[in-house]
Protein backbone atom coordinates (compact mmCIF):
# COMPACT_ATOMS: atom_id res chain seq x y z
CA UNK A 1 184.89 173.69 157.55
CA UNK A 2 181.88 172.09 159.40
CA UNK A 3 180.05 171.28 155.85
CA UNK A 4 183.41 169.76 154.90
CA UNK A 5 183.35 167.68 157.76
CA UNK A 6 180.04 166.21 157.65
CA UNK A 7 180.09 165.44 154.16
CA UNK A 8 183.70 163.56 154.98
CA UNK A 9 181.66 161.66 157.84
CA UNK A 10 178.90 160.44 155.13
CA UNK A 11 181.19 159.44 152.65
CA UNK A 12 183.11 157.28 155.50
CA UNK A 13 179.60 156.03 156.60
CA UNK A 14 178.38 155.09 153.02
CA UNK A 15 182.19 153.24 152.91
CA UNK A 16 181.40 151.35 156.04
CA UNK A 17 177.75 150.28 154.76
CA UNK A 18 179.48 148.88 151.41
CA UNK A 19 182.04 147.34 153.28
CA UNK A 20 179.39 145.65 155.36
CA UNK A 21 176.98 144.83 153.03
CA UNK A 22 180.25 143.59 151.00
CA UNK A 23 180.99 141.13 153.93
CA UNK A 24 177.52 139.83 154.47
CA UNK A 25 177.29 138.66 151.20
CA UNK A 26 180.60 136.80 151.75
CA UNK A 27 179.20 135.55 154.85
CA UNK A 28 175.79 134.87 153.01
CA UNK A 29 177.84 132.61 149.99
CA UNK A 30 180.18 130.66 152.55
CA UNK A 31 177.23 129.75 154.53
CA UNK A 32 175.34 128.42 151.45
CA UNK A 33 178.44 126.52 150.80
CA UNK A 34 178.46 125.65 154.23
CA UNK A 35 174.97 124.69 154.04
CA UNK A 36 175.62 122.55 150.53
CA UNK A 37 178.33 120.64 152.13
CA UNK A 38 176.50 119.56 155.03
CA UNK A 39 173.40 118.32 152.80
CA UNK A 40 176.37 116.05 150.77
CA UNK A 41 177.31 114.75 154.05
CA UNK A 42 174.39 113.72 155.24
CA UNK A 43 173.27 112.47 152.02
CA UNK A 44 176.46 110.52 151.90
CA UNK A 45 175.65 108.78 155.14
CA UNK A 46 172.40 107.96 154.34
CA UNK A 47 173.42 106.09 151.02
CA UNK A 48 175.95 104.28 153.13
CA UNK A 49 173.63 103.12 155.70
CA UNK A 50 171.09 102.06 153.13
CA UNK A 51 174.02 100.10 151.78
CA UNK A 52 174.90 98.36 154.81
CA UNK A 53 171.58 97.36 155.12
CA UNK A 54 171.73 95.13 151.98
């Protein structure tokens, strides 16, 4: 009964650590994203200033 139990709590735990490897590669992706978007924004701005300028 105990053996059961311990091996029930390691397959649980090994669950857990996918999920949460799982979800910090989600994070990891959106905040590329994130990241990707920001560096078109700012490029965007600095096009349009260098346009006004003219």
């Amino acid at each position: 009964m105990h053996g059961l139990a311990q091996n029930g709590k390691r397959g649980g735990l090994r669950r857990v650590l996918f999920m949460v490897s799982k979800f910090s590669q989600m994070r990891n992706s959106l905040a590329v994203s994130d990241l990707k978007q920001d560096i078109q924004r700012v490029a965007l701005n600095k096009n349009r200033e260098r346009l006004r300028e003219r």
